[in-house]
Protein backbone atom coordinates (compact mmCIF):
# COMPACT_ATOMS: atom_id res chain seq x y z
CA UNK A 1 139.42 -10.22 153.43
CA UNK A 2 142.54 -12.06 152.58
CA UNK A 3 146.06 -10.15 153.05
CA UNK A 4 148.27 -12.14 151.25
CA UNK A 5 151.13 -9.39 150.97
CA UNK A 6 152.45 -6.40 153.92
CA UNK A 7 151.89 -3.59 150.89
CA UNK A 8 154.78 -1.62 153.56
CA UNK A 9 157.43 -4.22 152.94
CA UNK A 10 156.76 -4.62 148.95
CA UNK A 11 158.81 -1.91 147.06
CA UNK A 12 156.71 -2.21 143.80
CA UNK A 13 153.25 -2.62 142.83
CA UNK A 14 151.22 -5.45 141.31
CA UNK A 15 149.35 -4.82 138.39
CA UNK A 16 146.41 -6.83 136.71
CA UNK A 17 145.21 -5.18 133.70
CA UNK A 18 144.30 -6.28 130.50
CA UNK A 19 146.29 -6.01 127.43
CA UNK A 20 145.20 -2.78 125.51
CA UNK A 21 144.90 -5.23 122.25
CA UNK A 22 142.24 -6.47 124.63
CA UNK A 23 140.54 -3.71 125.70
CA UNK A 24 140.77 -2.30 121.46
CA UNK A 25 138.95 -5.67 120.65
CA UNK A 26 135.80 -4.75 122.85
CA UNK A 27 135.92 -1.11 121.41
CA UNK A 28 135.68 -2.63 118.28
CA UNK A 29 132.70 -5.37 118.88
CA UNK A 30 131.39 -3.08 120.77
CA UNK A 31 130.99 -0.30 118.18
CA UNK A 32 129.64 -2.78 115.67
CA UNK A 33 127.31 -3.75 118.23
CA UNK A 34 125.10 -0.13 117.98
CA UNK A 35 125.27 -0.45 114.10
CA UNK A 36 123.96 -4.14 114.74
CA UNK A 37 123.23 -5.58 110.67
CA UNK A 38 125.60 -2.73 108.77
CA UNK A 39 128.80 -3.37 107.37
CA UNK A 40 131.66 -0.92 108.66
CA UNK A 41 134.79 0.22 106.71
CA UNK A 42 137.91 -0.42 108.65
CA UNK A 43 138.41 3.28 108.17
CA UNK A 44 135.53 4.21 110.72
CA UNK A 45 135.70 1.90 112.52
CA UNK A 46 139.31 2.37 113.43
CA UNK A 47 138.61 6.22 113.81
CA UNK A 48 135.45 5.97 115.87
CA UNK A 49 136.93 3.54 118.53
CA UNK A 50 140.22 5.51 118.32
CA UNK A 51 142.57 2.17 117.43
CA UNK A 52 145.43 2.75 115.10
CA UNK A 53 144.23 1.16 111.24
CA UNK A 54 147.26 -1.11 111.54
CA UNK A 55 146.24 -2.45 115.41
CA UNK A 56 142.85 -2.65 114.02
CA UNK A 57 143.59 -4.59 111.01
CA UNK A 58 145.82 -7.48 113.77
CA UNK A 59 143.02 -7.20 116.35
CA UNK A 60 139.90 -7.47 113.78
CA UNK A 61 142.26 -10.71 112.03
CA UNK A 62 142.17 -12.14 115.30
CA UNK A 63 138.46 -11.71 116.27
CA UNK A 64 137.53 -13.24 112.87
CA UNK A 65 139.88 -15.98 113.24
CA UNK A 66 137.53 -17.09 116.67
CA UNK A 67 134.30 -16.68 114.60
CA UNK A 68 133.27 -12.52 116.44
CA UNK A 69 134.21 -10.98 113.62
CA UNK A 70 133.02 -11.25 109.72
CA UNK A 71 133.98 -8.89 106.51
CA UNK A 72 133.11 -8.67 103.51
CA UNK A 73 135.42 -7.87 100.80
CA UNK A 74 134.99 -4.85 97.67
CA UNK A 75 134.04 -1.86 97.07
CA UNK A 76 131.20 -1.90 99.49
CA UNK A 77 132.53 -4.43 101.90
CA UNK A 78 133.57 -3.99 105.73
CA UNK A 79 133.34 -5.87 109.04
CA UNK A 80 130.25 -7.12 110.97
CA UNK A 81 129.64 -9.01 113.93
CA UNK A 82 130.41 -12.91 112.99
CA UNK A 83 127.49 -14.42 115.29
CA UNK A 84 124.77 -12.14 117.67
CA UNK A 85 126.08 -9.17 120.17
CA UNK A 86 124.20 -11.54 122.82
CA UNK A 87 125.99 -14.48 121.97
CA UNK A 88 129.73 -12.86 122.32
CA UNK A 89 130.72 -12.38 125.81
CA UNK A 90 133.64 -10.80 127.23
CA UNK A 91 135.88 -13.91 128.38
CA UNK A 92 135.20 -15.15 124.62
CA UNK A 93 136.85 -11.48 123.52
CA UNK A 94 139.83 -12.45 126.47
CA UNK A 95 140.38 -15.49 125.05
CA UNK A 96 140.22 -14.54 121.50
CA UNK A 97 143.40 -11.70 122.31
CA UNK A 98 145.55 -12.89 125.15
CA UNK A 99 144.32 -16.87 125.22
CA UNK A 100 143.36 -18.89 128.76
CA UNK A 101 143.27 -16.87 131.95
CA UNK A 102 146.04 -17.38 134.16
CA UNK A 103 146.71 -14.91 137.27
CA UNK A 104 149.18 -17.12 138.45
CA UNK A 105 151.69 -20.01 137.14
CA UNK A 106 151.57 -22.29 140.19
CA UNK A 107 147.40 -22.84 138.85
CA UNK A 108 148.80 -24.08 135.75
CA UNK A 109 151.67 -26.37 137.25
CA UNK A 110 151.43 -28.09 140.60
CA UNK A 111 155.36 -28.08 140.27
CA UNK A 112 155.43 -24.39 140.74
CA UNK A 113 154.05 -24.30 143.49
CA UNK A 114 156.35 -23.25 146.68
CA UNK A 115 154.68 -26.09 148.93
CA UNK A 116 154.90 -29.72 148.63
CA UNK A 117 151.18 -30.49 149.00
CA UNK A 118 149.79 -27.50 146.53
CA UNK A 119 146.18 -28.75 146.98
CA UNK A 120 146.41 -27.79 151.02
CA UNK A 121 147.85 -24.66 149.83
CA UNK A 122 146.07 -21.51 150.83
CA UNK A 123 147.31 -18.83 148.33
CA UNK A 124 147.31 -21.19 145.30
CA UNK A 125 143.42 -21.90 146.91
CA UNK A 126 142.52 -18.40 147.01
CA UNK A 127 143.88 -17.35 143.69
CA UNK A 128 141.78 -20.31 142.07
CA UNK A 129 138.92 -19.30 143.26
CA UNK A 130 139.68 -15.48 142.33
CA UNK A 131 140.71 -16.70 138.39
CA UNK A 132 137.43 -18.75 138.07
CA UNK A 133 135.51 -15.74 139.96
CA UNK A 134 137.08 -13.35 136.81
CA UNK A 135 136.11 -16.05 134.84
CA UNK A 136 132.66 -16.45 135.82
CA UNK A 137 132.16 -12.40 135.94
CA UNK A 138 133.47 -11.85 132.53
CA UNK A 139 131.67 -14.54 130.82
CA UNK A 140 128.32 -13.44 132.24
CA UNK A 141 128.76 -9.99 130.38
CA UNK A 142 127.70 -10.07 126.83
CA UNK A 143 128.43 -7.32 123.90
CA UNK A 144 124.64 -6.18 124.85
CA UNK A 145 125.52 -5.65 127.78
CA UNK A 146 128.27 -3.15 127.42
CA UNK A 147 125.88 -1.02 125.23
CA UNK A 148 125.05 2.39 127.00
């Protein structure tokens, strides 16, 4: 194991979490997942996953946007899942609702980085390896997956 900060001498914690538009986008796959070919109102959907209609209606524009998410409109119409539950995995939903993975900026720009050679850098080496670990892990987990 890696300590890369003395948690005595830090006065706050670090935090990574996902955005909760995030985590209301796999409620919402998710949930059309168990009703797999039927079309569902934004109405139930929204009050079976517990999202807010108007969050849903942002988060659901987003998802179809990327291709996870289809609707039909009318009288009968509602949302379904744009392409198979074992074809949509969860770094697809990340990307879809936040955009490209970054735990830290130095990863994105050498320039950042506090050292002068960042590819002999140890932190900015562990923390690439960590992102494209939490890359790998969440894009091995599909919608079928996350089905109890």
């Amino acid at each position: 194991m890696i300590a890369l900060f003395d948690s005595q001498a830090m006065p706050y914690n670090i935090e990574m979490k996902l955005q909760i538009s995030t985590d209301y986008a796999i409620r919402i796959l998710r949930y059309l997942c168990k009703y797999k070919y039927r079309v569902c109102t934004a109405v139930s959907i929204a009050e079976a996953t517990g999202i807010p209609h108007a969050f849903f209606i942002k988060i659901a524009n987003q998802l179809k946007k990327r291709g996870l998410l289809a609707s039909i409109r009318g009288r009968n119409g509602g949302y379904f899942l744009g392409k198979a539950a074992h074809k949509i995995n969860l770094y697809e939903v990340f990307l879809c609702v936040e955009g490209e993975l970054q735990i830290n900026q130095c990863l994105k720009d050498h320039q950042l980085c506090a050292t002068d050679t960042p590819e002999d850098c140890k932190i900015r080496n562990f923390l690439c390896t960590l992102q494209e670990t939490i890359i790998a892990e969440m894009s091995s987990l599909t919608l079928v997956d996350l089905i109890d």
